[in-house]
C-alpha atoms as a PDB file:
ATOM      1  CA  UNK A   1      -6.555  57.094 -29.125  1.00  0.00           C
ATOM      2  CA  UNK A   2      -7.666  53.908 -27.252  1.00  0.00           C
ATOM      3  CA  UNK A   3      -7.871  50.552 -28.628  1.00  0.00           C
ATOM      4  CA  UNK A   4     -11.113  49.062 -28.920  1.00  0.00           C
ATOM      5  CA  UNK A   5     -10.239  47.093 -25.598  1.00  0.00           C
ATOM      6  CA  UNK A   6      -8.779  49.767 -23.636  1.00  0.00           C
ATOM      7  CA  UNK A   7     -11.928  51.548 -24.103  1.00  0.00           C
ATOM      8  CA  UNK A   8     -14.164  48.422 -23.016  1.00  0.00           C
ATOM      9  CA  UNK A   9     -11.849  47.973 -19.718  1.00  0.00           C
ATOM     10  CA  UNK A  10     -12.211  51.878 -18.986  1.00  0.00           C
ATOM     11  CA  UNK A  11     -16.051  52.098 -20.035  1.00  0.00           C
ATOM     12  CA  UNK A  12     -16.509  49.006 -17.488  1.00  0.00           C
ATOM     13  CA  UNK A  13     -14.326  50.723 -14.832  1.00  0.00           C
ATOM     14  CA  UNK A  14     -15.979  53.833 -15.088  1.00  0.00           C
ATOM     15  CA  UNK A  15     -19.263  51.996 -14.909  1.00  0.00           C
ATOM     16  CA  UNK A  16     -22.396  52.870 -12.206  1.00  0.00           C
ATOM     17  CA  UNK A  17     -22.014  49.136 -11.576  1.00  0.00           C
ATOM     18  CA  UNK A  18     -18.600  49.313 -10.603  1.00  0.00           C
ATOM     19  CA  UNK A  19     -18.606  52.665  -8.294  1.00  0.00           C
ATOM     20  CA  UNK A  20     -18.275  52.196  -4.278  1.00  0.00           C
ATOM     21  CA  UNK A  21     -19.512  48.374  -4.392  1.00  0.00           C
ATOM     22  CA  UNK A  22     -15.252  47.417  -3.760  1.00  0.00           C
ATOM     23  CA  UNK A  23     -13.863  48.532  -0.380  1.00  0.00           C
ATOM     24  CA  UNK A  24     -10.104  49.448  -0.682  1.00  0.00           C
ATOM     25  CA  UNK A  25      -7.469  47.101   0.981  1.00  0.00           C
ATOM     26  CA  UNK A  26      -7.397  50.157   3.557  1.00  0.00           C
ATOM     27  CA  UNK A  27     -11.042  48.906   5.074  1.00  0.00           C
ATOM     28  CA  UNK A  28     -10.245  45.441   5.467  1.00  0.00           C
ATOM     29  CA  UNK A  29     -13.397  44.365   7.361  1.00  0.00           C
ATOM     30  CA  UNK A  30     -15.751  45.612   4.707  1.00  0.00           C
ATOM     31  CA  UNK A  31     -13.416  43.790   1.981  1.00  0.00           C
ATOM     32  CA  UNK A  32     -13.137  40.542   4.823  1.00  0.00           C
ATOM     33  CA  UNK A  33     -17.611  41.507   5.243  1.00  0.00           C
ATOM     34  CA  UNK A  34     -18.220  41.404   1.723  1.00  0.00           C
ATOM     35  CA  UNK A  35     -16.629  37.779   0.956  1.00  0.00           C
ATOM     36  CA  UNK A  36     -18.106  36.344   3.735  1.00  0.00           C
ATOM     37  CA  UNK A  37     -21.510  37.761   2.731  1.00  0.00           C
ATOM     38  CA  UNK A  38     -20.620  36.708  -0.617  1.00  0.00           C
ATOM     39  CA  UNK A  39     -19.695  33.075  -0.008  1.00  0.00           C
ATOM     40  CA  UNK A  40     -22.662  32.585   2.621  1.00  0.00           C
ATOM     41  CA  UNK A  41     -25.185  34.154  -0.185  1.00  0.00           C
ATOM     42  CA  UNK A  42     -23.580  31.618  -2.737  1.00  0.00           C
ATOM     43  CA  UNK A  43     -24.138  28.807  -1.036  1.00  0.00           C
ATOM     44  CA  UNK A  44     -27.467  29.087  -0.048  1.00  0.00           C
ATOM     45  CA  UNK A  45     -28.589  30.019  -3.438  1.00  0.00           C
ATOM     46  CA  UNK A  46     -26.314  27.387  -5.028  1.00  0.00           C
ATOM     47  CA  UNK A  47     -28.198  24.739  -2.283  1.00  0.00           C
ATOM     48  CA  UNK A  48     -32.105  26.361  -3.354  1.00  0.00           C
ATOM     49  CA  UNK A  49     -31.104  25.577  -7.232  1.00  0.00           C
ATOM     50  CA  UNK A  50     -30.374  21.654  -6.108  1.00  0.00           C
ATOM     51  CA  UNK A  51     -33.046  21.277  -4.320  1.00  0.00           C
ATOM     52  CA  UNK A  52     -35.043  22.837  -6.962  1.00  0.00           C
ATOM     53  CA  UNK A  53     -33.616  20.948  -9.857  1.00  0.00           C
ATOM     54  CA  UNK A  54     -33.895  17.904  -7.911  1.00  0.00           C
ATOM     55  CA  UNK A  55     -37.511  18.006  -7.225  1.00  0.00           C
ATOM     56  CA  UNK A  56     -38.251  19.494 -11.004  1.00  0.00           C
ATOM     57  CA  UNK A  57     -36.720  16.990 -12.290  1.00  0.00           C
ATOM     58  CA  UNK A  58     -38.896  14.295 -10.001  1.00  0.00           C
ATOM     59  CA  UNK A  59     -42.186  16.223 -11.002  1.00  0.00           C
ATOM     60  CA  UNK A  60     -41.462  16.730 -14.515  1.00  0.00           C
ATOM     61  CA  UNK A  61     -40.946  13.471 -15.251  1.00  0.00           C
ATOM     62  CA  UNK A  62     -43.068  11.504 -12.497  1.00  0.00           C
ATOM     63  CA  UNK A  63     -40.175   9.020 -11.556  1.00  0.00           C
ATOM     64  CA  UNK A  64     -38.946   8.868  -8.228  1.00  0.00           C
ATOM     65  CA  UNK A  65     -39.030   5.554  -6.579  1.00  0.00           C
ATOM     66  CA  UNK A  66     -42.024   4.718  -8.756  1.00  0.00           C
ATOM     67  CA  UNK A  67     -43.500   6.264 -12.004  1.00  0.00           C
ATOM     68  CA  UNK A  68     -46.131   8.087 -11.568  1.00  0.00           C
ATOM     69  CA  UNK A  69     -47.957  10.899 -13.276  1.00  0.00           C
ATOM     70  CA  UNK A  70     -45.568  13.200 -15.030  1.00  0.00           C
ATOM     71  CA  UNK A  71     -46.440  17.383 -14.197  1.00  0.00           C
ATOM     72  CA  UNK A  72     -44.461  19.425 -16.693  1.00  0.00           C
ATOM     73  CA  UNK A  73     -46.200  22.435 -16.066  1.00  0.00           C
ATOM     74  CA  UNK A  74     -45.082  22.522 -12.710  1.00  0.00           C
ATOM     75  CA  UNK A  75     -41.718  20.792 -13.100  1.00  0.00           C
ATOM     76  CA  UNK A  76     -40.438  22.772 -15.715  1.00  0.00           C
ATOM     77  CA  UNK A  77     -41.341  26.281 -13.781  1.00  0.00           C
ATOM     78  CA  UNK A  78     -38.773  24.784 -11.173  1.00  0.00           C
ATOM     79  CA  UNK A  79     -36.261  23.798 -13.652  1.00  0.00           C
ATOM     80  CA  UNK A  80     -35.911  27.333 -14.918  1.00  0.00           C
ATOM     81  CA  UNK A  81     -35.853  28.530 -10.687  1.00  0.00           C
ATOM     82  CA  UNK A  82     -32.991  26.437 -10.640  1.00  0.00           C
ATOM     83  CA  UNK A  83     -31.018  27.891 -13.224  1.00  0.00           C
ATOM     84  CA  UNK A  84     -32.005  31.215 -11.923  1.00  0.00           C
ATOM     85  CA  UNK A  85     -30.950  30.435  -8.675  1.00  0.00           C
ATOM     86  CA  UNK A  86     -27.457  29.199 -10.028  1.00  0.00           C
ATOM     87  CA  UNK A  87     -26.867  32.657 -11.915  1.00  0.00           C
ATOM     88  CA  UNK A  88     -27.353  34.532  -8.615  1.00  0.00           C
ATOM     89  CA  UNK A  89     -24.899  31.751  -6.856  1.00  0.00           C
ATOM     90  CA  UNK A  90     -22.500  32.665  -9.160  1.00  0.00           C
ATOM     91  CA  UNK A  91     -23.063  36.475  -9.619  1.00  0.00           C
ATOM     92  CA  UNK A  92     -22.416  36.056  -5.388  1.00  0.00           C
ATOM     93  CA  UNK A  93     -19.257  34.593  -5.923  1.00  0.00           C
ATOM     94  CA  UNK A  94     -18.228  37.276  -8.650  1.00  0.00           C
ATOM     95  CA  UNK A  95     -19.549  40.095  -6.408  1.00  0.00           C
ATOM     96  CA  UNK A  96     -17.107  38.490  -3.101  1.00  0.00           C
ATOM     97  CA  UNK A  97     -14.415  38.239  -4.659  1.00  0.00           C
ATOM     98  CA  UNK A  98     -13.949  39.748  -8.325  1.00  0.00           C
ATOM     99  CA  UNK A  99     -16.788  42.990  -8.570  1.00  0.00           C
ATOM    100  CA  UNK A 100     -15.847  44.260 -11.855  1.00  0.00           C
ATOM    101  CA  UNK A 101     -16.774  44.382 -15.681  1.00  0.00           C
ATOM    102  CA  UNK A 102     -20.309  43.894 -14.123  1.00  0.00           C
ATOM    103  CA  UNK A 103     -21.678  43.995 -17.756  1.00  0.00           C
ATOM    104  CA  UNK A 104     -19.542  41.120 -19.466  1.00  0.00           C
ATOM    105  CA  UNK A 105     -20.433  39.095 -16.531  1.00  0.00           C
ATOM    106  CA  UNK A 106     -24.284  39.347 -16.909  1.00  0.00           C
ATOM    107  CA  UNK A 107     -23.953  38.963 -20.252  1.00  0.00           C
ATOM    108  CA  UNK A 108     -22.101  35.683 -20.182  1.00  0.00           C
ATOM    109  CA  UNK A 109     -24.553  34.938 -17.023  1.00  0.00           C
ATOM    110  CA  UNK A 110     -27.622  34.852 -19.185  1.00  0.00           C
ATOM    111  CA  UNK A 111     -26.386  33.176 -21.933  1.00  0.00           C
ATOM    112  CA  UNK A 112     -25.010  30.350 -20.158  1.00  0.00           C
ATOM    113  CA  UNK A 113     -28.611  30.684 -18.090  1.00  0.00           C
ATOM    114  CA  UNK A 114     -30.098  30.466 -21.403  1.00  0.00           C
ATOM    115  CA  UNK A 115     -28.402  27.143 -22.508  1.00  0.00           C
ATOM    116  CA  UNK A 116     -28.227  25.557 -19.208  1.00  0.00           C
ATOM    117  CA  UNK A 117     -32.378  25.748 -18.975  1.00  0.00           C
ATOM    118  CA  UNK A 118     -32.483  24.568 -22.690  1.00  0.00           C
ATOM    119  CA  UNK A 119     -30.714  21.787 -21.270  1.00  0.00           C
ATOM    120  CA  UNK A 120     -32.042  21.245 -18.338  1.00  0.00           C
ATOM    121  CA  UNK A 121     -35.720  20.746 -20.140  1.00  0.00           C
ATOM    122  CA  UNK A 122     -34.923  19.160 -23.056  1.00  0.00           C
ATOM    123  CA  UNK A 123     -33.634  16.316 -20.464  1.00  0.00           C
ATOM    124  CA  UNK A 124     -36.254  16.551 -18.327  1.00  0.00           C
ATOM    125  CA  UNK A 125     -38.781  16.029 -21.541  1.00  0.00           C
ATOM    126  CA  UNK A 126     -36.770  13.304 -23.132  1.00  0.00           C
ATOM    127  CA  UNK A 127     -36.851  11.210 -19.704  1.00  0.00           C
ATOM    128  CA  UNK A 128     -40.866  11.265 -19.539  1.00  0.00           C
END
């Protein structure tokens, strides 16, 4: 009988998640394809949740160069895009290079989503 970890790791394995998304060392240009796809998809996503933070942050609490008019309800909206947009950043990066136990990732991928946007707009609030 498997341990209760053994049968996690072979659930996972076993997984739709996990069939056919990793090319074999034999097809080196889909493996070499998929990390640079990865990477590229990573960055651009992990650049849109900057900019998006950035300019929440400036709307939500109307300070930039000069205070104006705070606009939560349009700052915060942008907050949580950020954080969004960093989950699929890092989900890239795990798909590149890693692309297993699909589950525990998305799991730990929302949670830290979750706390990160708590963050993010109890900040933003307290600096209005």
């Amino acid at each position: 009988m498997d341990s209760p970890t053994e049968s996690v790791v072979i659930s996972q394995r076993n997984s739709w998640l996990d069939r056919g998304l990793t090319p074999s060392w034999s097809e080196l240009p889909k493996l070499y394809a998929r990390v640079i796809l990865g990477v590229i998809a990573a960055g651009a996503t992990a650049f849109g949740a900057f900019v998006a933070m950035a300019i929440g942050f400036i709307v939500t609490t109307g300070c930039f160069f000069s205070c104006d008019d705070p606009q939560p309800l349009i700052g915060i909206p942008l907050l949580l895009a950020s954080v969004g947009l960093a989950a699929v950043s890092l989900g890239s990066l795990w798909w590149a290079f890693v692309d297993r136990h699909w589950r525990t990732v998305l799991r730990v991928l929302l949670f830290l989503g979750a706390i990160s946007a708590a963050l993010l707009v109890v900040t933003a609030i307290n600096q209005m």
